[in-house]
Structure formats: structure tokens, C-alpha cells
N, C-alpha and C. Protein backbone atom coordinates (compact mmCIF):
# COMPACT_ATOMS: atom_id res chain seq x y z
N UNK A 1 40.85 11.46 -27.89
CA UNK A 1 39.63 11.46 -28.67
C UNK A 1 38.93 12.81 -28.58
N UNK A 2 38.80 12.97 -27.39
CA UNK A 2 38.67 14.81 -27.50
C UNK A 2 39.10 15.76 -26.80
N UNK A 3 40.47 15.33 -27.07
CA UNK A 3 41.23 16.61 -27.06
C UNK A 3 41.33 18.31 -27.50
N UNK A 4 40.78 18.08 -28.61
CA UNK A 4 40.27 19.44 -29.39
C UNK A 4 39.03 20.01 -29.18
N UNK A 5 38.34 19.08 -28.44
CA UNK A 5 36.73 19.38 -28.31
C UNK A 5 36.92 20.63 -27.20
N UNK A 6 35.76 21.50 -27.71
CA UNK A 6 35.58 22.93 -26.23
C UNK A 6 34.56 21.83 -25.75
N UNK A 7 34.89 22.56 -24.20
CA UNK A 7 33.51 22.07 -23.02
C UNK A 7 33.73 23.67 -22.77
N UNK A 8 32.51 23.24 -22.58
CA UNK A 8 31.46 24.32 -21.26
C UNK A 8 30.57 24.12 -20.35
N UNK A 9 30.61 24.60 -19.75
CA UNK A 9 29.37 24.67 -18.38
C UNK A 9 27.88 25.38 -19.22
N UNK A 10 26.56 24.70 -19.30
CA UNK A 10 25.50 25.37 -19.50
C UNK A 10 24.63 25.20 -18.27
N UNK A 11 24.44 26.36 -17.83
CA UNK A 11 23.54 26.26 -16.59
C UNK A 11 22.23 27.28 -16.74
N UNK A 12 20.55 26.63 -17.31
CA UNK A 12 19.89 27.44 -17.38
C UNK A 12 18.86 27.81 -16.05
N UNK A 13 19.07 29.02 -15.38
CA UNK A 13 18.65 29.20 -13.98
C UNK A 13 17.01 28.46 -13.77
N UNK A 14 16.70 29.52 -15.16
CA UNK A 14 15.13 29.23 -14.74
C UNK A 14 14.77 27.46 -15.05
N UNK A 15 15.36 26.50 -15.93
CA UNK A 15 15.00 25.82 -15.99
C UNK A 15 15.22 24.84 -14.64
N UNK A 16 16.36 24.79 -14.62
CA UNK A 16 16.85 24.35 -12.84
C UNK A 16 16.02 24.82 -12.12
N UNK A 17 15.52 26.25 -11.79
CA UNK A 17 14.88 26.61 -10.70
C UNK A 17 13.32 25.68 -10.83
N UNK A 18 12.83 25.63 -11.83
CA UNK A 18 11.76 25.22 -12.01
C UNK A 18 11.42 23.53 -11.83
N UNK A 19 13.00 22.79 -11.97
CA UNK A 19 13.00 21.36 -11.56
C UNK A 19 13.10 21.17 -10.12
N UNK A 20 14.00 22.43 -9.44
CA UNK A 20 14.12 22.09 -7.80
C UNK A 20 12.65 22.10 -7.47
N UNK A 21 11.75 22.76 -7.73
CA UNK A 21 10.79 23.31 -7.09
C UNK A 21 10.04 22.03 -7.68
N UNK A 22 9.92 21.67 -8.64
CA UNK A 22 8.28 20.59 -8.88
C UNK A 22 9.10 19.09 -8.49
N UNK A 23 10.78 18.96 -8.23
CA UNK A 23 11.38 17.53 -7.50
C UNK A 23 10.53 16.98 -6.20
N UNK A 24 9.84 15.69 -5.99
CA UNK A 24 9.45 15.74 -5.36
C UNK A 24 10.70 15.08 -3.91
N UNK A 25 10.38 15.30 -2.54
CA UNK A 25 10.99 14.82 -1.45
C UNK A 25 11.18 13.43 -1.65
N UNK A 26 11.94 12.80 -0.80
CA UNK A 26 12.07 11.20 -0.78
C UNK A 26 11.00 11.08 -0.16
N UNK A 27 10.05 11.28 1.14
CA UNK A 27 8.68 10.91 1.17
C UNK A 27 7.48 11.17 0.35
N UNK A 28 7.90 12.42 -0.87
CA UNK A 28 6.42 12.45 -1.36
C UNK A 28 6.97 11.31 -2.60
N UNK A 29 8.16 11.51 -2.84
CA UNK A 29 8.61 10.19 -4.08
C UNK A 29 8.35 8.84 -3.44
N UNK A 30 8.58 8.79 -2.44
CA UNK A 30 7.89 7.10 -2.00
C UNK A 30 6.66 7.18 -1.64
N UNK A 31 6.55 7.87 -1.13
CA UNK A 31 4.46 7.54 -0.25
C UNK A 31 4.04 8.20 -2.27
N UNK A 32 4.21 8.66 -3.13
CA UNK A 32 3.57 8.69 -4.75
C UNK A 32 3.35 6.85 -5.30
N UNK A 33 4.70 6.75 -4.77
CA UNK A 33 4.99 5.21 -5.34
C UNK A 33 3.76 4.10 -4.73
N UNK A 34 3.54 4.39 -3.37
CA UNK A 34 2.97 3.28 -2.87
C UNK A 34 1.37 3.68 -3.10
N UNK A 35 1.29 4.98 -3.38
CA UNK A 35 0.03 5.30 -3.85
C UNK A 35 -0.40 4.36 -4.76
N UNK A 36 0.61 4.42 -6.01
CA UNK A 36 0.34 4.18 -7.39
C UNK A 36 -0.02 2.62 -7.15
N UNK A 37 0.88 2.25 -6.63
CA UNK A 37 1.27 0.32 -6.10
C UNK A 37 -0.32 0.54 -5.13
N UNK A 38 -1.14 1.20 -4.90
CA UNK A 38 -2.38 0.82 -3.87
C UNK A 38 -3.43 0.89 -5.29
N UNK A 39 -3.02 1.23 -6.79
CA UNK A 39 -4.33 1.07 -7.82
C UNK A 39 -4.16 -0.39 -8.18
N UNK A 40 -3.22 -1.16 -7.78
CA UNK A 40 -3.50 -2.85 -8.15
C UNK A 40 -4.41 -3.02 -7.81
N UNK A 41 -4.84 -2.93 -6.04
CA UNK A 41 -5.53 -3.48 -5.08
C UNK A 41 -6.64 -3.80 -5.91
N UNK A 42 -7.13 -5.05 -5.41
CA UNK A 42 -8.04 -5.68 -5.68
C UNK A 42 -9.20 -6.02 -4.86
N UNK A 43 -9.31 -5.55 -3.66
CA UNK A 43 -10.28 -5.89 -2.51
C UNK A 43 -10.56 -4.23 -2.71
N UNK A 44 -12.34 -4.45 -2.70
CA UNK A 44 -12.88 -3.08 -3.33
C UNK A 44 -12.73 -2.43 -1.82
N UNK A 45 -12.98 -2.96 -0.53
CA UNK A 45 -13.22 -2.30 1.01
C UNK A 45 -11.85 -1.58 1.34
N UNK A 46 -10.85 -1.70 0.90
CA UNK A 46 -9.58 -0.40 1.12
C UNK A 46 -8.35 -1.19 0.08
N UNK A 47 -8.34 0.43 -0.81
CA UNK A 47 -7.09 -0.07 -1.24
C UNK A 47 -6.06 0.57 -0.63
N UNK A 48 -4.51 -0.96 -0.35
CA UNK A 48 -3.40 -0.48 -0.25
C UNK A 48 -2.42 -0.54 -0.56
N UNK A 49 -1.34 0.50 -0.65
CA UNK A 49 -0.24 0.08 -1.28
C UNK A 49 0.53 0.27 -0.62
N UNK A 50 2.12 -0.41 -0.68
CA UNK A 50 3.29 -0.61 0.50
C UNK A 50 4.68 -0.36 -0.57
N UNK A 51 5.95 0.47 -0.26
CA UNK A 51 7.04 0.19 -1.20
C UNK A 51 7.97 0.15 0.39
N UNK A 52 9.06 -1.00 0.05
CA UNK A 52 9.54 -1.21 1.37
C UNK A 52 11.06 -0.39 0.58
N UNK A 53 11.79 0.02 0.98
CA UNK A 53 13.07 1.11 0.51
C UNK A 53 14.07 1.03 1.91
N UNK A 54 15.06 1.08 1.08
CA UNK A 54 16.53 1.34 1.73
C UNK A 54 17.78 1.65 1.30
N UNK A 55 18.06 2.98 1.38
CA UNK A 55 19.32 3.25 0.91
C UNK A 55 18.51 4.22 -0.39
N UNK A 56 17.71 4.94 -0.57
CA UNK A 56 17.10 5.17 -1.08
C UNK A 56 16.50 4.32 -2.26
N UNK A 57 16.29 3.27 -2.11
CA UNK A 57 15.89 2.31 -3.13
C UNK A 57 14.91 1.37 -2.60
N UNK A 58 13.95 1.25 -3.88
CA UNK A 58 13.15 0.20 -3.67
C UNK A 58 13.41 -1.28 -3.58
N UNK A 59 13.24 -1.35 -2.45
CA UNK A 59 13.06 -3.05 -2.23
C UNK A 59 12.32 -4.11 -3.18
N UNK A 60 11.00 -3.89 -2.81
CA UNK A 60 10.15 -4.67 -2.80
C UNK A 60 8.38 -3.72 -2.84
N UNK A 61 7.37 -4.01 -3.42
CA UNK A 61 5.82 -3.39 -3.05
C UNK A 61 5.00 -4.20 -3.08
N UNK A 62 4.00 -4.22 -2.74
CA UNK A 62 3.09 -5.31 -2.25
C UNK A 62 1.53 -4.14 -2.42
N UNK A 63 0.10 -5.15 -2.55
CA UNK A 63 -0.90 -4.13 -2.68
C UNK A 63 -1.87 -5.30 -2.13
N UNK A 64 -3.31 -4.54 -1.46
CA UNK A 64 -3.84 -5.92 -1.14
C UNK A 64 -4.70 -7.07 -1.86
N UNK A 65 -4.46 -7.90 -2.00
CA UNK A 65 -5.24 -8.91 -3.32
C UNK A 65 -5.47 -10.27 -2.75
N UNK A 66 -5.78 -11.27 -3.96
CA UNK A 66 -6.07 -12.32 -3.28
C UNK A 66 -4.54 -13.24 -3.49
N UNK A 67 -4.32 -14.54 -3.05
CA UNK A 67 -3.27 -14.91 -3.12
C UNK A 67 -2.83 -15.45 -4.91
N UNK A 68 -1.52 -15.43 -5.09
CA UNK A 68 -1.19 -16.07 -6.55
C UNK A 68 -1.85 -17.20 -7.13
N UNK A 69 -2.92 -16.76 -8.29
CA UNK A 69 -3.51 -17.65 -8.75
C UNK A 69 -5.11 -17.81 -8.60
N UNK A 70 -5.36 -17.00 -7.05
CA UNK A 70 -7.04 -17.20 -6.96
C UNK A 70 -7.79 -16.18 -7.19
N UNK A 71 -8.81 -16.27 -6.76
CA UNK A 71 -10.02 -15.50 -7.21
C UNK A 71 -10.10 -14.11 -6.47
N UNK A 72 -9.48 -12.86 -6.91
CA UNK A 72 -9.76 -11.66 -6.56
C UNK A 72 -12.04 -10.93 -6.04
N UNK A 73 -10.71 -10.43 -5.33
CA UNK A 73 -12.69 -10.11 -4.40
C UNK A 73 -13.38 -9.24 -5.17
N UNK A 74 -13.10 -8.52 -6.62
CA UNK A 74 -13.55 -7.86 -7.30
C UNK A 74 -13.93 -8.66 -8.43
N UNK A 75 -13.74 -9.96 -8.35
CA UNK A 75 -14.23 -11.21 -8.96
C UNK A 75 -15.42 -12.43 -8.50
N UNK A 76 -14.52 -12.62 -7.03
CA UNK A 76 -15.59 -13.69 -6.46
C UNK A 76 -16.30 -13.08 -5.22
N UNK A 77 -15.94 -12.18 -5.44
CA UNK A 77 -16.56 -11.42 -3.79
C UNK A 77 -15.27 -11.34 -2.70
N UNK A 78 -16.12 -10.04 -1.62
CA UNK A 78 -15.34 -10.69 -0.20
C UNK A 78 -15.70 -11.82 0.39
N UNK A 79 -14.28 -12.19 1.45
CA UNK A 79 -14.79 -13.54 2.54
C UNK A 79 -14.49 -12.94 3.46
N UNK A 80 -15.71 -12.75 4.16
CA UNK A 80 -16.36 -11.74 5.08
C UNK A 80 -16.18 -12.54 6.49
N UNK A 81 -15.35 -12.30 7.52
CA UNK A 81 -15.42 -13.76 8.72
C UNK A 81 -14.93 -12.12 9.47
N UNK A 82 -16.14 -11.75 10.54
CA UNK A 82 -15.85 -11.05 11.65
C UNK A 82 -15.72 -9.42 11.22
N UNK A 83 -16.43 -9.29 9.90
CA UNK A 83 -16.13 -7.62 9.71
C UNK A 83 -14.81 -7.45 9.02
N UNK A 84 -14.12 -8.50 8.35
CA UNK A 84 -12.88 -8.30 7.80
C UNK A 84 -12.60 -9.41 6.75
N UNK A 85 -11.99 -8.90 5.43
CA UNK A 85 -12.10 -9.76 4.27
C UNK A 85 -10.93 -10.64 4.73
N UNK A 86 -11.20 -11.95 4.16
CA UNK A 86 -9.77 -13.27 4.75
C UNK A 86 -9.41 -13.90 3.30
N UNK A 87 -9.95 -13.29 2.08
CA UNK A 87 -9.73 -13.57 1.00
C UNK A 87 -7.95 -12.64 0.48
N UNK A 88 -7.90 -11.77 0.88
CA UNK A 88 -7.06 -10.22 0.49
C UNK A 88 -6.37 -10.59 1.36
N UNK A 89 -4.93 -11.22 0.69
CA UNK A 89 -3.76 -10.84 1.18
C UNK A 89 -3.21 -9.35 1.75
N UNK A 90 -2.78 -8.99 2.95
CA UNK A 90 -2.54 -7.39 3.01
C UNK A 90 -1.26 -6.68 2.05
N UNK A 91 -1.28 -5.24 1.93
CA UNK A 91 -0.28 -5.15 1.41
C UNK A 91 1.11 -5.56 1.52
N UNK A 92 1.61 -4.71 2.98
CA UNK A 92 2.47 -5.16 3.64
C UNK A 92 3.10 -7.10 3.42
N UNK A 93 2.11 -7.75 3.93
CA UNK A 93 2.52 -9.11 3.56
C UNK A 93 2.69 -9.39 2.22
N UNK A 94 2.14 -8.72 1.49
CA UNK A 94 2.61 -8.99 0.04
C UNK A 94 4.50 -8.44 -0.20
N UNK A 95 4.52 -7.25 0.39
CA UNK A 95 5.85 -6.92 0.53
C UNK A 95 6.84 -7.67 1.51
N UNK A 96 6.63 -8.48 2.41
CA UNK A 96 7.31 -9.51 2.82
C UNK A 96 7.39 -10.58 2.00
N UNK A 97 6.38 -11.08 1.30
CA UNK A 97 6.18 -12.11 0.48
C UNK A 97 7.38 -11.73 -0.80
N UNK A 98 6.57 -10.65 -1.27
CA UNK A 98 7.77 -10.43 -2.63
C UNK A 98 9.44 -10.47 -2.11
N UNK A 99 9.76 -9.59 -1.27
CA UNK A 99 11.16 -9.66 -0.90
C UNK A 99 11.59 -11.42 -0.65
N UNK A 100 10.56 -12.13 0.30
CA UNK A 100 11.27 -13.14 0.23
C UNK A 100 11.33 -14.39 -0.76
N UNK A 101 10.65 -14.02 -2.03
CA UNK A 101 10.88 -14.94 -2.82
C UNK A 101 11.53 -14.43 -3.98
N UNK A 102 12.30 -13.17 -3.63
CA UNK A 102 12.80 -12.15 -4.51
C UNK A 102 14.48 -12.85 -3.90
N UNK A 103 14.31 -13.30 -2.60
CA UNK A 103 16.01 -13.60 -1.61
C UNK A 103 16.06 -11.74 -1.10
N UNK A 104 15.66 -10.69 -1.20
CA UNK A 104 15.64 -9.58 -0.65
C UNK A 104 15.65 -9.99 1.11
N UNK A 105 16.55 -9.23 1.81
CA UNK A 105 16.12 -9.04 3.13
C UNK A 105 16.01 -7.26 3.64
N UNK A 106 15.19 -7.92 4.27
CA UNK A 106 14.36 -5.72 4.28
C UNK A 106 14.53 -5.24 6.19
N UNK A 107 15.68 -5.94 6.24
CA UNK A 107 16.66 -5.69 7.69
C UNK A 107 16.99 -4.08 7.09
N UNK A 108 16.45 -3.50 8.36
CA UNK A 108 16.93 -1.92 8.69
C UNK A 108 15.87 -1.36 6.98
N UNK A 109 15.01 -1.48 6.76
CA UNK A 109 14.40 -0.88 5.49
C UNK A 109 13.17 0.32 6.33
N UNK A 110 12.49 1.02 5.41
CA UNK A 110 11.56 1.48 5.93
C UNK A 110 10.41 1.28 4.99
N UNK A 111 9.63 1.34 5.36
CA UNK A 111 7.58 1.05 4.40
C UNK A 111 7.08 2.01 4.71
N UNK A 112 6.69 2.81 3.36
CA UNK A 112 6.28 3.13 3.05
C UNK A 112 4.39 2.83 2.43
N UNK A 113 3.48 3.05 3.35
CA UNK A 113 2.70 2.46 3.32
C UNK A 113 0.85 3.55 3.52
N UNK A 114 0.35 3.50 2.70
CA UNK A 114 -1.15 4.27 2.27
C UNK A 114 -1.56 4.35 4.22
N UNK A 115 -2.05 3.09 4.28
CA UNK A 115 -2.64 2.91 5.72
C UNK A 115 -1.74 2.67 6.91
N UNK A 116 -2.13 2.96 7.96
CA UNK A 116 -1.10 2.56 9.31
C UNK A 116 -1.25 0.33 9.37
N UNK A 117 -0.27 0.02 9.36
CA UNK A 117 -0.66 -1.59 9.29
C UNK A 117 -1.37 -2.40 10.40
N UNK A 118 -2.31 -3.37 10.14
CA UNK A 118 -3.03 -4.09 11.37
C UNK A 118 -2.43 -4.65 12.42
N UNK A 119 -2.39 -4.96 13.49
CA UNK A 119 -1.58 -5.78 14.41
C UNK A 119 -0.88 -6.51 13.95
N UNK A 120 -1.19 -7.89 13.31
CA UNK A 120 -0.76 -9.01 12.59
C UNK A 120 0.57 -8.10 11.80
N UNK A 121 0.01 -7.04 10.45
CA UNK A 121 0.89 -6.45 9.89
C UNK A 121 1.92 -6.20 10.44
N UNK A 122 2.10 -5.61 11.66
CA UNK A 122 2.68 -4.74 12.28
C UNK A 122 3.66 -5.74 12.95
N UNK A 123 3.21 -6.46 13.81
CA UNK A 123 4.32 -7.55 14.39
C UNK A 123 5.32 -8.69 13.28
N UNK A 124 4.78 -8.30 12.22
CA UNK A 124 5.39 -9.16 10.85
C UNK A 124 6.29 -8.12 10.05
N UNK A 125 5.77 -7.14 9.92
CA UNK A 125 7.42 -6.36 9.65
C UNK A 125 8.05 -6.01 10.75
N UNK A 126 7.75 -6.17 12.39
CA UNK A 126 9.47 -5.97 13.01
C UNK A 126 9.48 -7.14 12.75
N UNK A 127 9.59 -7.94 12.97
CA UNK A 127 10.30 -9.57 12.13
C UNK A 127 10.79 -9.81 11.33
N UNK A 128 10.29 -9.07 10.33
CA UNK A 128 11.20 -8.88 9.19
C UNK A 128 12.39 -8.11 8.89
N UNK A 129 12.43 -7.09 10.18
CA UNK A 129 13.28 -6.52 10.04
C UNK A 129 13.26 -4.49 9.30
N UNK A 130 11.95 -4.47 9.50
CA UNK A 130 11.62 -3.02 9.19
C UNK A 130 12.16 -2.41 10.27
N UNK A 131 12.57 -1.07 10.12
CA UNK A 131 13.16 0.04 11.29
C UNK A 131 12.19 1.18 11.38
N UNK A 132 11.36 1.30 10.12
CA UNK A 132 10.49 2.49 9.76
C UNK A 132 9.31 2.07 9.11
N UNK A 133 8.59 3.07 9.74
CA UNK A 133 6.89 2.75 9.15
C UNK A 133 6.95 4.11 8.72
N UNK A 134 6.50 4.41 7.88
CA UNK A 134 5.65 5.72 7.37
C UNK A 134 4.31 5.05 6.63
N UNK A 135 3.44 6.62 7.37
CA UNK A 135 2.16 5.85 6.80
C UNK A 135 1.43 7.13 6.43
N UNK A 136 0.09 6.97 5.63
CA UNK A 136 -0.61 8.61 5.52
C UNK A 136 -1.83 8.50 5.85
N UNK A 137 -2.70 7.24 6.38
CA UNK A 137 -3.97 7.25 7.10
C UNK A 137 -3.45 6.40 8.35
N UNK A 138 -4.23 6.74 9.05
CA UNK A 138 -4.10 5.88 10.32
C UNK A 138 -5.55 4.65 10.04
N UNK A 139 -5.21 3.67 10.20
CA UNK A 139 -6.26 2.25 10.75
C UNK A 139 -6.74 2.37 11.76
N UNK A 140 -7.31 2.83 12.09
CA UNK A 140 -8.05 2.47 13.84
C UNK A 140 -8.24 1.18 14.22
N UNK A 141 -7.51 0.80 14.86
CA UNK A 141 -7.25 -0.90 15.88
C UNK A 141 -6.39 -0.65 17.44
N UNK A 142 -7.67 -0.73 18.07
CA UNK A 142 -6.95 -1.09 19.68
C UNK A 142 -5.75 -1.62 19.55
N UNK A 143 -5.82 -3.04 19.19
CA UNK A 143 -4.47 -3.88 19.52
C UNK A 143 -3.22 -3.50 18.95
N UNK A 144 -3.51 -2.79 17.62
CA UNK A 144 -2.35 -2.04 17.47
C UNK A 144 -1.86 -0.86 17.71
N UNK A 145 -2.82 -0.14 18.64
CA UNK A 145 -1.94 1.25 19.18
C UNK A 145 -1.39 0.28 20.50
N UNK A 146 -2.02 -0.62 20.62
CA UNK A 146 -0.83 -1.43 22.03
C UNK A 146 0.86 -1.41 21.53
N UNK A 147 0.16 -2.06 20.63
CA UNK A 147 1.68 -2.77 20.25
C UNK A 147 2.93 -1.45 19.81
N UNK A 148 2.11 -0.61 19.59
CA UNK A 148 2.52 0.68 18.64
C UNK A 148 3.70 1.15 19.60
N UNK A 149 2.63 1.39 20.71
CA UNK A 149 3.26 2.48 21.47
C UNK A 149 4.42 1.68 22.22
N UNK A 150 4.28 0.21 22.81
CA UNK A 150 5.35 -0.43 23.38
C UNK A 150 6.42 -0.22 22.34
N UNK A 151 6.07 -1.10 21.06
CA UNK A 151 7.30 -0.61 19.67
C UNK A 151 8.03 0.57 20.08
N UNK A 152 7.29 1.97 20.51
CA UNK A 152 7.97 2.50 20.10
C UNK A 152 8.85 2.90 21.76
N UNK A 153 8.16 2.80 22.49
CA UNK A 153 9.09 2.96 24.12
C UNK A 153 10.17 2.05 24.37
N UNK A 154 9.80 0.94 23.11
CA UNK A 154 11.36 0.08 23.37
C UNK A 154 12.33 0.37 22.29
N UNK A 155 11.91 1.40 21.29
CA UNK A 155 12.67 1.70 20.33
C UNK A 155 12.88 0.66 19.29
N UNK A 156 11.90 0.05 18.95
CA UNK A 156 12.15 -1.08 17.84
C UNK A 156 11.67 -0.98 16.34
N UNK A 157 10.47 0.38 16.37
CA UNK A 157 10.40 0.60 14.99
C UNK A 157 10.55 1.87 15.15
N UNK A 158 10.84 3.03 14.60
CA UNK A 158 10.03 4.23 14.31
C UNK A 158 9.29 4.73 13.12
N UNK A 159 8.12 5.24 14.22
CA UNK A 159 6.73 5.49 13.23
C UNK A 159 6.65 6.68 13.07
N UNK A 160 6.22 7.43 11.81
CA UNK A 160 5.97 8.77 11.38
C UNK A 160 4.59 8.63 10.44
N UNK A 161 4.06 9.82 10.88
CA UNK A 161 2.74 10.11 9.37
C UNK A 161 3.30 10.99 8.48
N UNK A 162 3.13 10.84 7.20
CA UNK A 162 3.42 11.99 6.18
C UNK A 162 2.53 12.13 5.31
N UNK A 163 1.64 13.59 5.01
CA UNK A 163 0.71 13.15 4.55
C UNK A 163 0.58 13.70 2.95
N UNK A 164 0.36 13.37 2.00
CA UNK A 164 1.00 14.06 0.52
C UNK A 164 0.26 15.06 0.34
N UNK A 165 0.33 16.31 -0.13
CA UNK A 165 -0.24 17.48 -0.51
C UNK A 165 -0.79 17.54 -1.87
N UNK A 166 -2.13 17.71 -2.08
CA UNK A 166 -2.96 17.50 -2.91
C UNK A 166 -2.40 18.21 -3.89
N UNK A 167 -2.15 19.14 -3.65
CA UNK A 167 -1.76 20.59 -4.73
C UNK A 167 -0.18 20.07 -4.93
N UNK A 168 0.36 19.56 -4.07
CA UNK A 168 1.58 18.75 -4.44
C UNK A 168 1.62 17.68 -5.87
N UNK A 169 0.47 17.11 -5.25
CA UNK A 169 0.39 15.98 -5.80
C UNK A 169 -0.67 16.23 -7.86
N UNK A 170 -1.10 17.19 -7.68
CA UNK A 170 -1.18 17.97 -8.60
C UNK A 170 -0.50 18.61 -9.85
N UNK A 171 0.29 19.38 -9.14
CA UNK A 171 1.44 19.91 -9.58
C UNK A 171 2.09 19.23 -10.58
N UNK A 172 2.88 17.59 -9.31
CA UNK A 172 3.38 16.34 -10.40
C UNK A 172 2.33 16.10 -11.57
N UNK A 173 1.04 15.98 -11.69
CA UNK A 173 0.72 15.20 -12.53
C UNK A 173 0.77 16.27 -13.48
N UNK A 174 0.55 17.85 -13.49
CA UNK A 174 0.60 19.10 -14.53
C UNK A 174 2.08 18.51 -15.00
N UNK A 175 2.56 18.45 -14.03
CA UNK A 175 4.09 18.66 -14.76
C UNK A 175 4.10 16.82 -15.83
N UNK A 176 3.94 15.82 -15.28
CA UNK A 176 4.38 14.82 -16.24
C UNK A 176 3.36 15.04 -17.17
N UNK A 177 2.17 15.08 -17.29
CA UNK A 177 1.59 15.67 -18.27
C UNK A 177 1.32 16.85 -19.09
N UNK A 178 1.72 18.03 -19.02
CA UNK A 178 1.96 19.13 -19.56
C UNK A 178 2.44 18.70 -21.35
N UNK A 179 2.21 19.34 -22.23
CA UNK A 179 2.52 19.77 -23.28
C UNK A 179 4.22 20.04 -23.30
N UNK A 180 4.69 21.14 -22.90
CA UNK A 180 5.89 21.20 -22.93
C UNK A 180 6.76 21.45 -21.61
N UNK A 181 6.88 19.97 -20.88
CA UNK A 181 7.77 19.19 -20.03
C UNK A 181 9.19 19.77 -20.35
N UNK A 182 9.64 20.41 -19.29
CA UNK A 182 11.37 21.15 -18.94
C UNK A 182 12.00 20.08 -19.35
């Protein structure tokens, strides 16, 4: 069928050079993602977003809201019990939730996740089977720098911060929005 056809190699430097450079990393391409997945959120007191990945692929994302079907806190309010909303599902559990009614198992995955996760969070993805946390704010909670630091002296998750670069993060939006996109 094409036998007669010429090939060639077209390789334009500058345009290549100009895609290596605005490609973003596999952490700024996932911690972008879970950004985007934290504008669902529906609990006005922190939004978050979670993309759980493995193998370079998305699993599963989760953001924090109220449960399927009820009344979002940007609707009925927070339920305020102890300084903490009990209405707002967390992200994270939303990303356990989705995987498991997806049949996903997120054994050896990593999360990708806005905030560092709460205790509760935190002891529910090693259970699930997370290997990796990445996160780009830290939560301040006693009980979970406990748990954190045992996690990590027994080697059961590993935790990293990565934090996205504004001018990074910039850049992407010049570039998907720009006029004339390479």
C-alpha cells in the first residue's frame, strides 16, 4: 500500500525545544491534576483534591464534599462537631470510595494529594494499600505526625512534599491558552 510512498524524518528543533521545556514533570502533571480535582470541593473551610496513580496512570480522584445525594456545605452549611466539618466527606476517602466501587485496587499506588491527610486519612490509605503520599501543604495534626513518623521508621508509606511553581504553573496556563499553541 505504500510502497512508493517517500518517508522522512521532520524534526523541528525549536518547536521540540519549546515542548521539552513547557512538558510538565510527572509530579507537576499529577499534583496540576489534583489541583484541578480540589475546584469540585464543596466544603468552603479547605478545598481538596486527591488523584491516586500507578504506573503512571490515574486510578481514581476524590475532592472533599458531602456524601452521594446530600446536601453540600455550600448549600446547607457546615456540621460543625469539635472545630471540624462531619458533613464533607474527605478527599482521600472519596478516592478510596471511587476505586472501590470502580473494583480498582490502589495496592502499591501513590496520592497525590493538595493537603498532607488527617490521621483517620492517613491510616485508611495504608489499608488500602497506598505506598506513596505526595502532598503540597502540610495539615497540622499531632496525631498524625505520630503516625507519620512511625509509617515511616517502619517503612510502610513513603512521604514526600512537592510543591508546584507558580511561574510553573503559569507558564502551563500561557501555553494552553495562548493564541498560537506549538
Amino acid at each position: 500500500m505504500y510502497k512508493d510512498v517517500e518517508v522522512e524524518i521532520v524534526l523541528d528543533r525549536e518547536k521540540s525545544r519549546r515542548i521539552k521545556e513547557i512538558r510538565p514533570t510527572k509530579d507537576e502533571y499529577f499534583m496540576l491534576i489534583a489541583k484541578l480535582v480540589s475546584l469540585r470541593a464543596t466544603c468552603p473551610r479547605l478545598r481538596v483534591g486527591a488523584v491516586a496513580v500507578k504506573d503512571g496512570y490515574i486510578l481514581a480522584t476524590g475532592y472533599n464534599g458531602a456524601p452521594r445525594g446530600m446536601e453540600h456545605c455550600i448549600d446547607a452549611g457546615c456540621l460543625m462537631v469539635g472545630g471540624h466539618c462531619h458533613r464533607a466527606v474527605h478527599a482521600e476517602q472519596n478516592v478510596i470510595a471511587m476505586a472501590a466501587r470502580k473494583g480498582i485496587s490502589l495496592e502499591g499506588a501513590t496520592l497525590y494529594v493538595t493537603h498532607f491527610p488527617c490521621d483517620t486519612c492517613f491510616k485508611l490509605l495504608i489499608n488500602a494499600g497506598i505506598r506513596e503520599i505526595v502532598y503540597e501543604e502540610m495539615y497540622p495534626n499531632k496525631a498524625t505526625e505520630i503516625l507519620l513518623k512511625e509509617a515511616r521508621e517502619k517503612g510502610i508509606v513513603k512521604i514526600r512534599q512537592f510543591r508546584l511553581s507558580k511561574d510553573r504553573v503559569k507558564a502551563f496556563l500561557e501555553e494552553l491558552f495562548s493564541e498560537d499553541v506549538v
